[in-house]
PDB file of N, CA and C in Angstrom:
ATOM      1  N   UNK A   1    -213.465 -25.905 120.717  1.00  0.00           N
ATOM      2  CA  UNK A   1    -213.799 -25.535 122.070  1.00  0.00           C
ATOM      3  C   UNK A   1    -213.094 -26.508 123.011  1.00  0.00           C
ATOM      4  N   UNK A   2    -212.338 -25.805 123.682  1.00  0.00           N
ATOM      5  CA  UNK A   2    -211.634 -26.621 124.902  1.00  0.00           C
ATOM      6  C   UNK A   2    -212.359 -26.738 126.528  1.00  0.00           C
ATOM      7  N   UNK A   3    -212.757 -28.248 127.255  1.00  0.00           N
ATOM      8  CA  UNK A   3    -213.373 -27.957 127.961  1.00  0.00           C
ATOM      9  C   UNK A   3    -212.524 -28.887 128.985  1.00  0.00           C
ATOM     10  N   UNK A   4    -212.157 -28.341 130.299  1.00  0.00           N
ATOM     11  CA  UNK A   4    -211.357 -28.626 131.515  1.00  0.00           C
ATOM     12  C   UNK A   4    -212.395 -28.642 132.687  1.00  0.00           C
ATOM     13  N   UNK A   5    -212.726 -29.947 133.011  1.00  0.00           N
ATOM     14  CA  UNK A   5    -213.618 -30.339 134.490  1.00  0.00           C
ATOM     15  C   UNK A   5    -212.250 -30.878 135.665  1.00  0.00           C
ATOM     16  N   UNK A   6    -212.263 -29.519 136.803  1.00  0.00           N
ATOM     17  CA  UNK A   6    -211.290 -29.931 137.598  1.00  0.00           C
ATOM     18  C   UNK A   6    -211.250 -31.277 138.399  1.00  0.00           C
ATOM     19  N   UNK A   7    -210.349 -31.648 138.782  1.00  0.00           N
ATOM     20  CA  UNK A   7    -210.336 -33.453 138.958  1.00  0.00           C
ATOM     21  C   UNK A   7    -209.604 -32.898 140.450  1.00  0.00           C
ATOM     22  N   UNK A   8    -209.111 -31.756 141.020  1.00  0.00           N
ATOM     23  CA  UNK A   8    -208.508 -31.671 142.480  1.00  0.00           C
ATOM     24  C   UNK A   8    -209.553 -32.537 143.650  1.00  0.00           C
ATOM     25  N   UNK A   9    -209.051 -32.338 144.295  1.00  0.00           N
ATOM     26  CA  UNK A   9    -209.456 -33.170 145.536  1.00  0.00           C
ATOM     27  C   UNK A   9    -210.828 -32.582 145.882  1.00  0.00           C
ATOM     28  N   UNK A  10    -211.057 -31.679 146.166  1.00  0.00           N
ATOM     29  CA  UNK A  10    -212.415 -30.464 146.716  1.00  0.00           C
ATOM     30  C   UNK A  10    -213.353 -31.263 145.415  1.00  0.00           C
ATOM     31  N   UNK A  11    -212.707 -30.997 144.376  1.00  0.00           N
ATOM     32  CA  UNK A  11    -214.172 -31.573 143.210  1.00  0.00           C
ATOM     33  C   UNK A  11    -214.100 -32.629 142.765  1.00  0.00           C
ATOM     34  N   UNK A  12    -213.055 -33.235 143.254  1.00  0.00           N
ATOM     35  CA  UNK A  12    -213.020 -35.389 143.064  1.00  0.00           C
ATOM     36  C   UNK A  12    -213.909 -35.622 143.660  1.00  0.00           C
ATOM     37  N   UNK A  13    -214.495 -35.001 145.271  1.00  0.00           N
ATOM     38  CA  UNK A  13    -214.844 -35.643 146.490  1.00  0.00           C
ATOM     39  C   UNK A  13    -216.511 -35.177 146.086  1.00  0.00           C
ATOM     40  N   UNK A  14    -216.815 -34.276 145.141  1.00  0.00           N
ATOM     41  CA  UNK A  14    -218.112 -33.836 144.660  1.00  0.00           C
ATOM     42  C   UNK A  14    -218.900 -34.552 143.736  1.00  0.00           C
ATOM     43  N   UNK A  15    -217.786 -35.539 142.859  1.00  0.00           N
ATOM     44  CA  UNK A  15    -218.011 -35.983 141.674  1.00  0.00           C
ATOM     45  C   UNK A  15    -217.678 -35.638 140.286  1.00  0.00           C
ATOM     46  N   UNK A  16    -216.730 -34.916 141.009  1.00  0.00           N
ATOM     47  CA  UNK A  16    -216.089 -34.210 139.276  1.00  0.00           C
ATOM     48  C   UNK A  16    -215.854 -35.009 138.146  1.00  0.00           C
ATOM     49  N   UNK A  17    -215.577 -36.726 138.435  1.00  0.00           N
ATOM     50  CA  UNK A  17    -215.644 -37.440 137.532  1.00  0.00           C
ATOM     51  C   UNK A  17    -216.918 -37.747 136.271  1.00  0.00           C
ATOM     52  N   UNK A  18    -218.061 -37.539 137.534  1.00  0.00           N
ATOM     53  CA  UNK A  18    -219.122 -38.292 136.987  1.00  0.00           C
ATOM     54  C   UNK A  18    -219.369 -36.708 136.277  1.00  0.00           C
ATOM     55  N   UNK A  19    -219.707 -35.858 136.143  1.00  0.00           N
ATOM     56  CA  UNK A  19    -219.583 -34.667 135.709  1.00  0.00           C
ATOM     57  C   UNK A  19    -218.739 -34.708 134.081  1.00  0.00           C
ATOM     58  N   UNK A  20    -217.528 -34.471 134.338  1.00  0.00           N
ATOM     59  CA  UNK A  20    -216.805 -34.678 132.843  1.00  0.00           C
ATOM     60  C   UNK A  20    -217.373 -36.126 132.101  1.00  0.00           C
ATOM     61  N   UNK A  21    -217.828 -37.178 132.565  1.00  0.00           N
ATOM     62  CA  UNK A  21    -218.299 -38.508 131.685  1.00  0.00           C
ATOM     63  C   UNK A  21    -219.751 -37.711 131.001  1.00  0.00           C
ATOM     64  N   UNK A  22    -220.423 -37.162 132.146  1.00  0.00           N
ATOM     65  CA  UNK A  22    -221.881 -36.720 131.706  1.00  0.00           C
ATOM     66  C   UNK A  22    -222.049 -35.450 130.340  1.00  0.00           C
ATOM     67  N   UNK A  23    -220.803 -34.757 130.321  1.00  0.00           N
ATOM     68  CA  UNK A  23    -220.325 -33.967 129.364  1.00  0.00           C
ATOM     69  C   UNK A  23    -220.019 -34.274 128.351  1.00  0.00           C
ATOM     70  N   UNK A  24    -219.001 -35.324 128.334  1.00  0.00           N
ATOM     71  CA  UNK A  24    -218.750 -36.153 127.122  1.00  0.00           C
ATOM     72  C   UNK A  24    -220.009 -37.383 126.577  1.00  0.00           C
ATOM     73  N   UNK A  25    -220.666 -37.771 127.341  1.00  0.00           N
ATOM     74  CA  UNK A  25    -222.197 -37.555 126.626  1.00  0.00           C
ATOM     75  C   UNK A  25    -222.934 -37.002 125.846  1.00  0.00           C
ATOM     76  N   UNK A  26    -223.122 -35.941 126.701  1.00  0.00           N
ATOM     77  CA  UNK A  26    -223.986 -35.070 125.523  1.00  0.00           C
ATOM     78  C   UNK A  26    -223.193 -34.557 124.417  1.00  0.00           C
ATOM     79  N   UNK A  27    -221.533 -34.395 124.437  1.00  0.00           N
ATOM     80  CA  UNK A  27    -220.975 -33.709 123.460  1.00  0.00           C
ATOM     81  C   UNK A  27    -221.288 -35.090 122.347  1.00  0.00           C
ATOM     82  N   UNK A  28    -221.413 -36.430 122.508  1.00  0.00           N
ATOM     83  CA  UNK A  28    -221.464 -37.475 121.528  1.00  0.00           C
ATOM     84  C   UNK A  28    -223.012 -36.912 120.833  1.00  0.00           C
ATOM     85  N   UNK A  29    -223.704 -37.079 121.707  1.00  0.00           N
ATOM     86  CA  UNK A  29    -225.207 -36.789 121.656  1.00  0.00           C
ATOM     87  C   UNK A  29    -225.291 -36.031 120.981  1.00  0.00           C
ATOM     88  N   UNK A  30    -224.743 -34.792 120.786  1.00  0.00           N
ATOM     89  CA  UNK A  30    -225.065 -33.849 119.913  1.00  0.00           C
ATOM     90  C   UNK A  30    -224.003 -33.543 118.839  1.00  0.00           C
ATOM     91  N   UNK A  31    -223.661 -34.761 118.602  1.00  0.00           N
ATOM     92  CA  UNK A  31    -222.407 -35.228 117.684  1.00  0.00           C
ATOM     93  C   UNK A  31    -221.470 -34.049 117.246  1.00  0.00           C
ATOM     94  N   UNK A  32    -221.121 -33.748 118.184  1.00  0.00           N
ATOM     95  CA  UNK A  32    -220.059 -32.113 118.578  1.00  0.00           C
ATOM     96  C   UNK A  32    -218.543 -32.704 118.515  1.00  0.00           C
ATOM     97  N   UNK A  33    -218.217 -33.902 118.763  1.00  0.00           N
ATOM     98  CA  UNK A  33    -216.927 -34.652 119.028  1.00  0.00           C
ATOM     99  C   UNK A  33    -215.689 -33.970 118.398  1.00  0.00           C
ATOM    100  N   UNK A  34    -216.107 -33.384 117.083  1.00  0.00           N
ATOM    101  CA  UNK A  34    -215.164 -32.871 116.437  1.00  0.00           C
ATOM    102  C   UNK A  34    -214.314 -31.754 116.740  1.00  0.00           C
ATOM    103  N   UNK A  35    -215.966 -30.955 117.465  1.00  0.00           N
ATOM    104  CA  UNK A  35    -215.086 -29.174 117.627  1.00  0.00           C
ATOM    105  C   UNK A  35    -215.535 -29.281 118.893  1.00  0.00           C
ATOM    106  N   UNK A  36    -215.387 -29.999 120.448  1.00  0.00           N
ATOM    107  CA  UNK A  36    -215.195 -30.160 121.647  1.00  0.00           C
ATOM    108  C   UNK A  36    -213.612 -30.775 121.812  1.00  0.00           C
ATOM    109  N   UNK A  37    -212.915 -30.716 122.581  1.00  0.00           N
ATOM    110  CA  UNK A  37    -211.791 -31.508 123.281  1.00  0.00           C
ATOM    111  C   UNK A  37    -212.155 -31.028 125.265  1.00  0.00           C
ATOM    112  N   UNK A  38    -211.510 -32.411 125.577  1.00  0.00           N
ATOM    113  CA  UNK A  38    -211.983 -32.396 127.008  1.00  0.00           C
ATOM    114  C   UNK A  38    -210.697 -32.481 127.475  1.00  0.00           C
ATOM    115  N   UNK A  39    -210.157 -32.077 128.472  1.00  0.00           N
ATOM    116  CA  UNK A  39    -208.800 -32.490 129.868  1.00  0.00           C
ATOM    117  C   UNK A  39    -209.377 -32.037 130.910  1.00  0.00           C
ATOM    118  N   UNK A  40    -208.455 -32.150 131.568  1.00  0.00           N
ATOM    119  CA  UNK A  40    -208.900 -32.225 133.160  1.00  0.00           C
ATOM    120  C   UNK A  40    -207.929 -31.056 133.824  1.00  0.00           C
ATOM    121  N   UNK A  41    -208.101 -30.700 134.959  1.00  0.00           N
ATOM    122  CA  UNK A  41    -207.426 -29.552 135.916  1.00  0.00           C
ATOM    123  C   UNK A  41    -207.259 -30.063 136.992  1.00  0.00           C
ATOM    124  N   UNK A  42    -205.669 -30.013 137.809  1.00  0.00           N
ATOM    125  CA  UNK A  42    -206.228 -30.589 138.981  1.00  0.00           C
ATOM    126  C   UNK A  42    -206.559 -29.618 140.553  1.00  0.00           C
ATOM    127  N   UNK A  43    -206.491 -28.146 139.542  1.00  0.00           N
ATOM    128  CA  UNK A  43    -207.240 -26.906 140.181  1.00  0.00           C
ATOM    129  C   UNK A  43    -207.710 -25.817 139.487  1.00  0.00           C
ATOM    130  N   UNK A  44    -208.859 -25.506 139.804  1.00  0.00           N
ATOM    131  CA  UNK A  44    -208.869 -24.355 139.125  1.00  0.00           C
ATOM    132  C   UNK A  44    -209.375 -22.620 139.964  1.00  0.00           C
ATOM    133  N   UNK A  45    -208.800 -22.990 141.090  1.00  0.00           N
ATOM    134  CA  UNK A  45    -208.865 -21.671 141.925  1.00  0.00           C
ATOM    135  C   UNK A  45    -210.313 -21.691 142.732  1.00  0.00           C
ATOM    136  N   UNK A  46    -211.089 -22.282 142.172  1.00  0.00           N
ATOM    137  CA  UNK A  46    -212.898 -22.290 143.174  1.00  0.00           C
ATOM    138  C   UNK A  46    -213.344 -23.058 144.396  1.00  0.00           C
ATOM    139  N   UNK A  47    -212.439 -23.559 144.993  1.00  0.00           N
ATOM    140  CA  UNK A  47    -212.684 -25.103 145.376  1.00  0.00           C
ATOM    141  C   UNK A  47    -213.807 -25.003 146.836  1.00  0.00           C
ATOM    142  N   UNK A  48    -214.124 -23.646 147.094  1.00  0.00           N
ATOM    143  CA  UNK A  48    -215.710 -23.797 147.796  1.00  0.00           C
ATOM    144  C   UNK A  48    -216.436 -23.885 147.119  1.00  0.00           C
ATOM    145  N   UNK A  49    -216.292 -23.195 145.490  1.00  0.00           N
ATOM    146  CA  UNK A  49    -217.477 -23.101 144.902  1.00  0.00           C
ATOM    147  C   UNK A  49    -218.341 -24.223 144.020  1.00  0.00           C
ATOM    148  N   UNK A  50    -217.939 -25.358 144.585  1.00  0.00           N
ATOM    149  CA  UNK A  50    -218.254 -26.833 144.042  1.00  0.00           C
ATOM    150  C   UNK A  50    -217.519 -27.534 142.482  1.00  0.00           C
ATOM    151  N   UNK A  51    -217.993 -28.102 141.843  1.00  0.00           N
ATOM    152  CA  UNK A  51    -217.331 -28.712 141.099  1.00  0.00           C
ATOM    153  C   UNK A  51    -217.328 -27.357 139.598  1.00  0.00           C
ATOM    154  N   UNK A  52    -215.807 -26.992 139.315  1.00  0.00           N
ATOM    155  CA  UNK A  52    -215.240 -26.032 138.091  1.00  0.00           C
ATOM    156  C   UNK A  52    -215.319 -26.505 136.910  1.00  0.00           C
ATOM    157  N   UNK A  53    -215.968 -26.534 135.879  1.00  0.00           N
ATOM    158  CA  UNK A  53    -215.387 -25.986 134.530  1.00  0.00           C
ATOM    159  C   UNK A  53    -214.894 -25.123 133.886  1.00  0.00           C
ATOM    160  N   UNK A  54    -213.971 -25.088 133.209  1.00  0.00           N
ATOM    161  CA  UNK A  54    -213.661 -24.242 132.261  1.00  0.00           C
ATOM    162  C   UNK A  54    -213.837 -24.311 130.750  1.00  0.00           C
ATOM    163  N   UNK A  55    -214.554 -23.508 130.049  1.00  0.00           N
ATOM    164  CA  UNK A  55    -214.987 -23.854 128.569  1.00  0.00           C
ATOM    165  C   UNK A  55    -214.302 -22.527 128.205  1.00  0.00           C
ATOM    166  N   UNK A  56    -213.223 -22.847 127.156  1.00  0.00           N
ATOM    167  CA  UNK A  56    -212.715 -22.047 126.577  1.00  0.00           C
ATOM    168  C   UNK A  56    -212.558 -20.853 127.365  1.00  0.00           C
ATOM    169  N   UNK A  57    -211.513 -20.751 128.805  1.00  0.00           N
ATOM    170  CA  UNK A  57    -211.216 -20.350 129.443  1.00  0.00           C
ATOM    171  C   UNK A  57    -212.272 -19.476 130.375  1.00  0.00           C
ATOM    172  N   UNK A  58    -213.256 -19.895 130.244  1.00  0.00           N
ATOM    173  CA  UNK A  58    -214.450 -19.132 130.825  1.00  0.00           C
ATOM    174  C   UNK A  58    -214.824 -20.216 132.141  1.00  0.00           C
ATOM    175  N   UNK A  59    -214.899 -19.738 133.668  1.00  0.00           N
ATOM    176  CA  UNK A  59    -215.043 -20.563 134.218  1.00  0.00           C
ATOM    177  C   UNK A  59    -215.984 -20.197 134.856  1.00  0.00           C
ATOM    178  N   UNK A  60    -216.625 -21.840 135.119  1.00  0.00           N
ATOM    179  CA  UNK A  60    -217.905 -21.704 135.497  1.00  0.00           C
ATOM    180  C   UNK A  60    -218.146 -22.652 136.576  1.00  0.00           C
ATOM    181  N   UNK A  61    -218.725 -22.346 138.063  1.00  0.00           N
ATOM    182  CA  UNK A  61    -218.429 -22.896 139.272  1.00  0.00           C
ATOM    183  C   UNK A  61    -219.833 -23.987 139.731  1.00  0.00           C
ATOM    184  N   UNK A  62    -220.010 -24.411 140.647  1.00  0.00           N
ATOM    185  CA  UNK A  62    -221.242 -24.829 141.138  1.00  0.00           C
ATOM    186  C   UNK A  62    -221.532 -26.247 140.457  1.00  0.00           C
ATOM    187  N   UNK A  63    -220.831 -26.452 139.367  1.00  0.00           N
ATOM    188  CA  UNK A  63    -221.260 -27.701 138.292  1.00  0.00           C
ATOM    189  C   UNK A  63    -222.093 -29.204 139.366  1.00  0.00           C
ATOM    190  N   UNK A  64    -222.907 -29.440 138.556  1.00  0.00           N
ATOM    191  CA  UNK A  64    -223.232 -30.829 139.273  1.00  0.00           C
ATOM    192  C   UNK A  64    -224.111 -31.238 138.656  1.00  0.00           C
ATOM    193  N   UNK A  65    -224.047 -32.765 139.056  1.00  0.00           N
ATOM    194  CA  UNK A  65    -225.046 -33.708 138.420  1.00  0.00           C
ATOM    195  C   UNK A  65    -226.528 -33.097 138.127  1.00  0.00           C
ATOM    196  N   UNK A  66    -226.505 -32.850 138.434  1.00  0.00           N
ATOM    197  CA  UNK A  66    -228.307 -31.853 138.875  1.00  0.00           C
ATOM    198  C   UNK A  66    -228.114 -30.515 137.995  1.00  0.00           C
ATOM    199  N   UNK A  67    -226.933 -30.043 137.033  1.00  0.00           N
ATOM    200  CA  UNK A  67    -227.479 -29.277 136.374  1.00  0.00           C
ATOM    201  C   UNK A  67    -226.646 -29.044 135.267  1.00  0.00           C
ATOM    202  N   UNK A  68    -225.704 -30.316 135.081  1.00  0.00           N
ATOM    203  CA  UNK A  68    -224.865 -30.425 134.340  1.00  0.00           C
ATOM    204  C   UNK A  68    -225.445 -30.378 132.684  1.00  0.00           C
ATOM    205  N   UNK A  69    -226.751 -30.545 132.780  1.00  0.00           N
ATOM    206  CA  UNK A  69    -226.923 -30.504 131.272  1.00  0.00           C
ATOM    207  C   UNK A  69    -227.107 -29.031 130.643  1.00  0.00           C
ATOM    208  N   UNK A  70    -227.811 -28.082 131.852  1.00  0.00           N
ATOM    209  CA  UNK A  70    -227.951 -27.060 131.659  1.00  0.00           C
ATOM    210  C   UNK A  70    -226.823 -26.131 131.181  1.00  0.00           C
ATOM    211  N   UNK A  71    -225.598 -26.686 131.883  1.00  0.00           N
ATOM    212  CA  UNK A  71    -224.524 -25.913 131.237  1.00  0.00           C
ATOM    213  C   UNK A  71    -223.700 -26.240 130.098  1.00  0.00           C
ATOM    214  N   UNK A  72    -223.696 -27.778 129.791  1.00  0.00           N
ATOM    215  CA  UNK A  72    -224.064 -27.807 128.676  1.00  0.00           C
ATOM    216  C   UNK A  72    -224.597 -26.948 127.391  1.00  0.00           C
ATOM    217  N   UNK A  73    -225.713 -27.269 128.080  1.00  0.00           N
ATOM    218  CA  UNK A  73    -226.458 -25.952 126.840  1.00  0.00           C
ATOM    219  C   UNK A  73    -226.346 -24.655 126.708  1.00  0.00           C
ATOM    220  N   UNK A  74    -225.927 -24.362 127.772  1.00  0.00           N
ATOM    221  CA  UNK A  74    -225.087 -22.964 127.923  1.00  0.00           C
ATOM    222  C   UNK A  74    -224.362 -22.543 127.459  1.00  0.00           C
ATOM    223  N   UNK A  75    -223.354 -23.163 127.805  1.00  0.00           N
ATOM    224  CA  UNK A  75    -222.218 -23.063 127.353  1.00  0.00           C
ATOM    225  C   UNK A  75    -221.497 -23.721 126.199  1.00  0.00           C
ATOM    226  N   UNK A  76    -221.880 -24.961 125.935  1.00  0.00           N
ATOM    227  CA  UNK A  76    -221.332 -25.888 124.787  1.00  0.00           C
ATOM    228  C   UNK A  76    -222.227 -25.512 123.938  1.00  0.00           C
ATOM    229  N   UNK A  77    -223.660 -26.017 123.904  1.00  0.00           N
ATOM    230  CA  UNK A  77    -224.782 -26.024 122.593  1.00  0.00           C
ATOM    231  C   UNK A  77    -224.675 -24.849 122.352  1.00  0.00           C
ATOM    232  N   UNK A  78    -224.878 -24.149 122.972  1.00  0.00           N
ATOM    233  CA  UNK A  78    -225.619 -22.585 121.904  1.00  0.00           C
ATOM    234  C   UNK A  78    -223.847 -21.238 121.623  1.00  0.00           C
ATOM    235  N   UNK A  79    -222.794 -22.257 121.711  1.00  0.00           N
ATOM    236  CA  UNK A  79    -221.834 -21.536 121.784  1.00  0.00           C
ATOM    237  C   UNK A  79    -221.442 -22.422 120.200  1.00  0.00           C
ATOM    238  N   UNK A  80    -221.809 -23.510 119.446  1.00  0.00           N
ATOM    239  CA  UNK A  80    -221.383 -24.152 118.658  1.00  0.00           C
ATOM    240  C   UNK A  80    -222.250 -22.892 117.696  1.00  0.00           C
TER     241      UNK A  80
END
């Protein structure tokens, strides 16, 4: 599973950093390391729609500290 947290300016200024660290967390956490890989985007077309992921080309908008685990589990946990 390939997962891309955009790093452009619109979602630098949101926290897109702290976002991809909080991801690579839980991917340790749930000792996934193997079948996760992480990069970065420095767009991914949403940039009103708050901070972008893309998990295995599926993108998903709004991301943030406040619910970053949820998609997580969304999308990473119950997709393993």
């Amino acid at each position: 599973m390939k997962v891309l947290v955009c790093i452009g300016s619109s979602c630098h200024k949101k926290g897109s950093y702290r976002v991809q660290e909080r991801l690579k967390e839980l991917v340790e956490e749930h000792g996934l390391s193997n079948e996760v890989t992480f990069g970065s985007a420095f767009c991914l077309g949403h940039c009103r729609d708050g901070i972008t992921v893309s998990i295995d080309d599926e993108i998903i908008t709004g991301v943030g500290m406040g619910n970053v685990d949820q998609v997580f589990e969304q999308f990473i946990l119950n997709q393993e």
